[in-house]
N, C-alpha and C. Protein backbone atom coordinates (compact mmCIF):
# COMPACT_ATOMS: atom_id res chain seq x y z
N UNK A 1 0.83 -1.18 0.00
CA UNK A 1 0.00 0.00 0.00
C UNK A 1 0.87 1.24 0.00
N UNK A 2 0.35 2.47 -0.24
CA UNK A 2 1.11 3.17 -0.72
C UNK A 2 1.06 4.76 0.84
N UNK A 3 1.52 5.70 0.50
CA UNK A 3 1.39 6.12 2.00
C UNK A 3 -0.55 7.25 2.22
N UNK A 4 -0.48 7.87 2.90
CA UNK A 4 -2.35 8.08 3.32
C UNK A 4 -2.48 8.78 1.69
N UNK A 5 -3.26 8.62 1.28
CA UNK A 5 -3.50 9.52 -0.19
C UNK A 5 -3.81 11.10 0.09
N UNK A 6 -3.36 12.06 -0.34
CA UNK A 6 -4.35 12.60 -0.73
C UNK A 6 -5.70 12.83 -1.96
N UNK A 7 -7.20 13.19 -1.27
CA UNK A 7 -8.28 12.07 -2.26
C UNK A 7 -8.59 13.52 -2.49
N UNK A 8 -8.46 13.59 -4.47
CA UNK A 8 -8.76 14.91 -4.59
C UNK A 8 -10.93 14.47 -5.10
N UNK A 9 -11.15 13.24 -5.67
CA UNK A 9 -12.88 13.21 -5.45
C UNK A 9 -12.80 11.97 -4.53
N UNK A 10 -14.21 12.25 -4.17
CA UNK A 10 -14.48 10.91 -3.74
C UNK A 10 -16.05 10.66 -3.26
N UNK A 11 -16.99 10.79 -4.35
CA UNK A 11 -18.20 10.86 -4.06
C UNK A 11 -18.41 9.21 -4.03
N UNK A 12 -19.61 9.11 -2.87
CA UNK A 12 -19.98 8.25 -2.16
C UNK A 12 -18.89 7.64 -1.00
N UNK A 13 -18.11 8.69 -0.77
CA UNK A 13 -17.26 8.12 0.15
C UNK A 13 -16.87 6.75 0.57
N UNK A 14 -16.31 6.03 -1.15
CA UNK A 14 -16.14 4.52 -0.90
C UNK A 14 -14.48 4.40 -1.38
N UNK A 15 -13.59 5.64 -0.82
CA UNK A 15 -12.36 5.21 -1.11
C UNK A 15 -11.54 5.74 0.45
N UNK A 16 -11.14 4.86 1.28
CA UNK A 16 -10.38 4.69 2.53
C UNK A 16 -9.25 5.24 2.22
N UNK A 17 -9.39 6.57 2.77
CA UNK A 17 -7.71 6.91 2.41
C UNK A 17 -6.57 7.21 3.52
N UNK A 18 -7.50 6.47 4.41
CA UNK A 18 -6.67 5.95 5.94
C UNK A 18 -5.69 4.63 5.18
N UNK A 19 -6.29 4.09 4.71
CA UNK A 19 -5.45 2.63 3.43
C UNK A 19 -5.73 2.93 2.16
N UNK A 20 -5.50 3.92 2.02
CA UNK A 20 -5.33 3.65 0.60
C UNK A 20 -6.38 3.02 -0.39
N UNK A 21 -7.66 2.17 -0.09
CA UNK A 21 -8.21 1.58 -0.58
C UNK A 21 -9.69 1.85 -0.90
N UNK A 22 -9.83 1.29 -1.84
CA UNK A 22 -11.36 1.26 -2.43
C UNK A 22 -12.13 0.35 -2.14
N UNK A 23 -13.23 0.51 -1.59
CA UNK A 23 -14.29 -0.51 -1.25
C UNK A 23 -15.56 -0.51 -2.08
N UNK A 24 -15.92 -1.40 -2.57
CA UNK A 24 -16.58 -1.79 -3.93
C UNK A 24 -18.08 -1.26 -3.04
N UNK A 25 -19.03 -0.37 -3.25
CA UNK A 25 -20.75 -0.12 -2.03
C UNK A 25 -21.49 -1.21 -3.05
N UNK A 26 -21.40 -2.02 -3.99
CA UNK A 26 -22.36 -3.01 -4.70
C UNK A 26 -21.55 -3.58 -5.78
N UNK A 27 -22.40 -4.59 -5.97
CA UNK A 27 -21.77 -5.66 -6.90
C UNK A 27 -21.59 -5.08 -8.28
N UNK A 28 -20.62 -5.08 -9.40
CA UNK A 28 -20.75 -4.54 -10.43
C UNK A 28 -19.22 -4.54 -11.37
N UNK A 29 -19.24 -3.58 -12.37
CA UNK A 29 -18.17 -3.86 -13.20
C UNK A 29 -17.39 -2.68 -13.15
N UNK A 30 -16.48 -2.45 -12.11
CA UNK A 30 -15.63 -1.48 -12.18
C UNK A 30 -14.26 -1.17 -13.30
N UNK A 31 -13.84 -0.06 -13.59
CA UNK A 31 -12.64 0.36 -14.29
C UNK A 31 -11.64 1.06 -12.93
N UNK A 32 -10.20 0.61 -13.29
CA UNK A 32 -9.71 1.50 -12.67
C UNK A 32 -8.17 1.24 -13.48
N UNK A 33 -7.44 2.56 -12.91
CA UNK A 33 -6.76 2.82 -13.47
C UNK A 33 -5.29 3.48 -12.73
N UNK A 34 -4.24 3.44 -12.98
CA UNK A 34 -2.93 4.32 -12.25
C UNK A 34 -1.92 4.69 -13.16
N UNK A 35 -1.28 5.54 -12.22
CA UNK A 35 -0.06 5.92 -13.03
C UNK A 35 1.21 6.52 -12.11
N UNK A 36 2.25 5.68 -12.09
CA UNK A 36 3.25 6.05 -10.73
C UNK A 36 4.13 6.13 -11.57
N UNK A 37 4.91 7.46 -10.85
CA UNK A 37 6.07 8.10 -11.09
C UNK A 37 7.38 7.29 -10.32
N UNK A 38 8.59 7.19 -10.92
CA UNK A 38 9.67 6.61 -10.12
C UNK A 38 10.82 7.68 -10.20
N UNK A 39 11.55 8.44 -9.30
CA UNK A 39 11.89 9.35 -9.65
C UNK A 39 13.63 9.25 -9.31
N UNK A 40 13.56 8.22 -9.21
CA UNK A 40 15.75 7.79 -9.11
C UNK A 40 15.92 6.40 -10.11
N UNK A 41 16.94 7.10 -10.67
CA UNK A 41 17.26 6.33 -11.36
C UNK A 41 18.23 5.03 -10.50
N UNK A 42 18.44 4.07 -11.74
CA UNK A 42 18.94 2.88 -10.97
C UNK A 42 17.94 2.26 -10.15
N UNK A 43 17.01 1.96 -10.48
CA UNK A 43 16.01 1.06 -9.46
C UNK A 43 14.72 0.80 -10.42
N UNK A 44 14.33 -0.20 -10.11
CA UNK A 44 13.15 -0.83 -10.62
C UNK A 44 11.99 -1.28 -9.69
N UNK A 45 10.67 -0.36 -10.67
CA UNK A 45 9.56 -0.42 -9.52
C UNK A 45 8.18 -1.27 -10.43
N UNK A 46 7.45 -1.81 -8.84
CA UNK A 46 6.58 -2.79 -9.58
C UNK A 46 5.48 -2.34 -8.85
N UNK A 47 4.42 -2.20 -9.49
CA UNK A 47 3.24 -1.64 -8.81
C UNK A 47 2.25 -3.13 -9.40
N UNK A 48 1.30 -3.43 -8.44
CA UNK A 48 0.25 -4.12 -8.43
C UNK A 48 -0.75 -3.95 -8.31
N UNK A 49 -2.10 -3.92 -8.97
CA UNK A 49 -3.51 -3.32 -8.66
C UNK A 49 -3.85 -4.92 -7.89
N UNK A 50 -4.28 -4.39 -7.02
CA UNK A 50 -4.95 -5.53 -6.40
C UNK A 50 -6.19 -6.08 -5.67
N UNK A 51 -7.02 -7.27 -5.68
CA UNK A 51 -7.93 -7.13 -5.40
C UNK A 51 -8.23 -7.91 -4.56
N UNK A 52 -8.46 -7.63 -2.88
CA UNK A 52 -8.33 -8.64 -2.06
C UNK A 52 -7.43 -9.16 -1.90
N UNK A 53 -6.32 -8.72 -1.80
CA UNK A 53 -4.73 -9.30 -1.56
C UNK A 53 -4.59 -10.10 -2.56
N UNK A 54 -5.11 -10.38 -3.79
CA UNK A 54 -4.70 -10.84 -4.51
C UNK A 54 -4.17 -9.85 -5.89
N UNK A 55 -3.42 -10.14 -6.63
CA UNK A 55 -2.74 -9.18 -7.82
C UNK A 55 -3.58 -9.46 -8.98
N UNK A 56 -4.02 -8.53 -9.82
CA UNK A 56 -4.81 -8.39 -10.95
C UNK A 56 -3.88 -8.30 -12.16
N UNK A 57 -3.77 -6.70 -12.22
CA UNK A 57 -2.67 -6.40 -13.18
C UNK A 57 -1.38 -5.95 -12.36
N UNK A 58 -0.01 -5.84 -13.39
CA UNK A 58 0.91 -5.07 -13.13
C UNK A 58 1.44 -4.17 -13.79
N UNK A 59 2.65 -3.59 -13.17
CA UNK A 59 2.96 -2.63 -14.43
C UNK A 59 4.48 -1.81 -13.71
N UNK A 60 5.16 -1.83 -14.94
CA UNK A 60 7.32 -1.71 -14.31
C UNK A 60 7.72 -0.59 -15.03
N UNK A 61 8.28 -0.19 -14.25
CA UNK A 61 9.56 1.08 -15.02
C UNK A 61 10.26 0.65 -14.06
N UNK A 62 11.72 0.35 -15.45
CA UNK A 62 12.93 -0.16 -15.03
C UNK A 62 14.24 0.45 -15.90
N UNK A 63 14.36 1.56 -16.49
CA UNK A 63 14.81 2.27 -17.26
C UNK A 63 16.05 2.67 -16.22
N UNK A 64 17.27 1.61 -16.34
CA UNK A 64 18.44 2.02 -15.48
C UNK A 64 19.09 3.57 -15.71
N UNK A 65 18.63 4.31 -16.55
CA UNK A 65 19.10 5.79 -17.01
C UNK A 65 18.49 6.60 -17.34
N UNK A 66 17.57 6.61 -16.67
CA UNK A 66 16.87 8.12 -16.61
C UNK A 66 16.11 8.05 -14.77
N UNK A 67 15.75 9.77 -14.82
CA UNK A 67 15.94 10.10 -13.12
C UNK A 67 14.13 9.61 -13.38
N UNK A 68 13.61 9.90 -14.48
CA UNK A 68 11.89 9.77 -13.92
C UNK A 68 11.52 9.09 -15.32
N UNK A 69 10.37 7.89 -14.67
CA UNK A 69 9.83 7.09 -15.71
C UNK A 69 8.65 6.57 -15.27
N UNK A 70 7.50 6.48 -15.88
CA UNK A 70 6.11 6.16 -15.40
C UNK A 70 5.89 4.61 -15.45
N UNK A 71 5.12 3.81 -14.73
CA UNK A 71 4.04 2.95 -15.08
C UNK A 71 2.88 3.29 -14.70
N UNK A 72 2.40 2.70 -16.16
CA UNK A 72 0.82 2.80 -15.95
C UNK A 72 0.07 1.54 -16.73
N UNK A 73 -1.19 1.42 -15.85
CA UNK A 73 -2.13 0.11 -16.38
C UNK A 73 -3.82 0.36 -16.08
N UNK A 74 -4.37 -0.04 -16.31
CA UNK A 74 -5.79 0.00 -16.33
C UNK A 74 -6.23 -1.30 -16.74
N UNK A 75 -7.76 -1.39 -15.81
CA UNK A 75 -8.32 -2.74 -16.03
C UNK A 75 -10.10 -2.53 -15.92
N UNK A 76 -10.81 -3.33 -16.18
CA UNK A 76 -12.29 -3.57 -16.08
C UNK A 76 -12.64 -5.01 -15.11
N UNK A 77 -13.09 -4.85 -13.65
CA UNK A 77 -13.15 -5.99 -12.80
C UNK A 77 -14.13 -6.31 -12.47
N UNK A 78 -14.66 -7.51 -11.94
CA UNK A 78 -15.92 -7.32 -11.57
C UNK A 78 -16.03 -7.10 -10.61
N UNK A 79 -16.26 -6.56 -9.24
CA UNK A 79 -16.18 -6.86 -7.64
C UNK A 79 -18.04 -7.08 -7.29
N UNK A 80 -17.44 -7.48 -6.18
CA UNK A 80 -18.76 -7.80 -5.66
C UNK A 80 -19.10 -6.67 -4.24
N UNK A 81 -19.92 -6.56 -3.68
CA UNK A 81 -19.87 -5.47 -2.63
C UNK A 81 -19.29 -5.56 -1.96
N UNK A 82 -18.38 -4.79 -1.14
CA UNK A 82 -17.47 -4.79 0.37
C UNK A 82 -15.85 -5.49 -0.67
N UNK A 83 -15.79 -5.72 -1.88
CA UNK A 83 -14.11 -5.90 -2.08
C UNK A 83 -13.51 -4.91 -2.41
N UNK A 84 -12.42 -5.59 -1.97
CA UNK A 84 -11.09 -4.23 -1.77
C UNK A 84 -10.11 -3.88 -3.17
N UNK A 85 -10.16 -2.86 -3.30
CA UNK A 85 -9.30 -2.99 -4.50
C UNK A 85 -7.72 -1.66 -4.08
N UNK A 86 -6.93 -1.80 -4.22
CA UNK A 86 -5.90 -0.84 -3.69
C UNK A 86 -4.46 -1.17 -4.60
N UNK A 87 -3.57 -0.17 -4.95
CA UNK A 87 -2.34 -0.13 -4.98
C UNK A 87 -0.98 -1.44 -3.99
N UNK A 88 -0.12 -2.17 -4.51
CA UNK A 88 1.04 -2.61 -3.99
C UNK A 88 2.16 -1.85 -4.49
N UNK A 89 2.93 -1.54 -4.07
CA UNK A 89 4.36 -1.75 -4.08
C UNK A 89 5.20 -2.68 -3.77
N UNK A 90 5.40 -4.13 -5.13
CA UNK A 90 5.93 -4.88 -5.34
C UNK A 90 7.61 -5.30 -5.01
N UNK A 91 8.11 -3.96 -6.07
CA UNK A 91 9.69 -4.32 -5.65
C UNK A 91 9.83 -2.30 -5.87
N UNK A 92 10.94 -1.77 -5.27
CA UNK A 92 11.69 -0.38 -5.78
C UNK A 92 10.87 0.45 -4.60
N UNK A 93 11.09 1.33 -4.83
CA UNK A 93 10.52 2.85 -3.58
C UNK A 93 9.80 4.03 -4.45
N UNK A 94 9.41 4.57 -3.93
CA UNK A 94 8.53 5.94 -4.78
C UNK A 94 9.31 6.91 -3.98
N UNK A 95 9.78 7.27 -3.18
CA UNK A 95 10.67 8.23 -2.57
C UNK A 95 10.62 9.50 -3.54
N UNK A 96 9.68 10.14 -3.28
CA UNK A 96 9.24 11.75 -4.00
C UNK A 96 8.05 11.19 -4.83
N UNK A 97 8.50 10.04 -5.73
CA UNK A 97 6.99 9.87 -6.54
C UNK A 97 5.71 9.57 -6.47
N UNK A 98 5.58 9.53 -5.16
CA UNK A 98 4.31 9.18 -5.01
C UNK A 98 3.31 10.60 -4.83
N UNK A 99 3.92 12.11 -4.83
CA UNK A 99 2.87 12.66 -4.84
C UNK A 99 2.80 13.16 -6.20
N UNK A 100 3.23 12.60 -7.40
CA UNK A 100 3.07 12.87 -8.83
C UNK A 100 2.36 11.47 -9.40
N UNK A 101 1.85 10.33 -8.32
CA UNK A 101 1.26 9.32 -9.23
C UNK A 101 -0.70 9.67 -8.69
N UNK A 102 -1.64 8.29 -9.27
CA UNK A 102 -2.69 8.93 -9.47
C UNK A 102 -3.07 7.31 -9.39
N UNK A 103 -4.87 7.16 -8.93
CA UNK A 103 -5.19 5.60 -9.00
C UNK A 103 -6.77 6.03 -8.96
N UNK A 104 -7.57 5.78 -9.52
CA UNK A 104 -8.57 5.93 -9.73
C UNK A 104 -9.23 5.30 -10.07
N UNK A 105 -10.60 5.00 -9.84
CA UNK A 105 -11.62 3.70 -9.72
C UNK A 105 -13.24 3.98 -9.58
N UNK A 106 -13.84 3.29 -10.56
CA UNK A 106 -15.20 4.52 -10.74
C UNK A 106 -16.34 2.92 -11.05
N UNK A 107 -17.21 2.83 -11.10
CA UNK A 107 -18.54 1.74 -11.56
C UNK A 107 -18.83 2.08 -12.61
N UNK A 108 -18.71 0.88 -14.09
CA UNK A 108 -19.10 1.21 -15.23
C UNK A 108 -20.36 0.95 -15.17
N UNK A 109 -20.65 -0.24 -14.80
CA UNK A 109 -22.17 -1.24 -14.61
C UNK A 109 -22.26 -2.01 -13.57
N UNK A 110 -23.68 -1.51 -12.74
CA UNK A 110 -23.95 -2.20 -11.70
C UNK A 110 -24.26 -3.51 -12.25
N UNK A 111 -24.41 -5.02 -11.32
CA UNK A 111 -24.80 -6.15 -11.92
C UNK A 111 -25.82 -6.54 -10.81
C-alpha cells in the first residue's frame, strides 16, 4: 500500500484513504486505473492493482538511465460489494513519486 492519499474526489465516500483503498458499495463492473512516477534512477519499480490481496494487473519502469519514468495500467473488474481494491508496491521505492502518481476507480455497470 502506498502512504495516506491525498483524495482529490471521492463521491460516495467509498475510497479509505486511511489505506489507501477502495471498497466496492455493490456488486458490479468497475474500471480503474494508475499511473506512478519513479523518480531515481537505478532502481526498478513494480506496482500491483490488487484485489483482495490478490494481484490483478501489473505494471514496471525499469529504465536504469533516466531520473523519472512512469508505469501505468488499467483494467475492467468485476467486484462484488465490500471488495477491496488498492495499490502494492511490489519491488523499488517511490521516494518523491508518489505525490506525482494517481489511482482511480469509478462503476461502469452495476450487476
Amino acid at each position: 500500500m502506498f502512504l495516506k492519499a491525498e483524495v482529490l474526489v471521492n463521491i460516495g465516500l467509498n475510497f479509505d484513504s486511511e489505506r489507501s483503498t477502495f471498497i466496492a458499495p455493490r456488486k458490479g463492473i468497475y474500471s480503474f486505473n494508475f499511473h506512478v512516477v519513479k523518480v531515481y534512477n537505478r532502481q526498478t519499480i513494480q506496482v500491483s492493482l490488487m484485489l483482495n490481496g490478490w494481484p490483478v494487473i501489473s505494471a514496471f519502469a525499469g529504465d536504469q538511465d533516466v531520473t523519472r519514468e512512469a508505469a501505468s495500467n488499467g483494467v475492467l473488474i468485476q467486484m462484488e460489494k465490500g471488495d477491496r481494491a488498492y495499490l502494492k508496491l511490489e519491488r523499488g521505492n517511490l521516494m518523491g513519486g508518489w505525490k506525482y502518481s494517481t489511482f482511480s476507480g469509478f462503476l461502469v455497470f452495476p450487476l
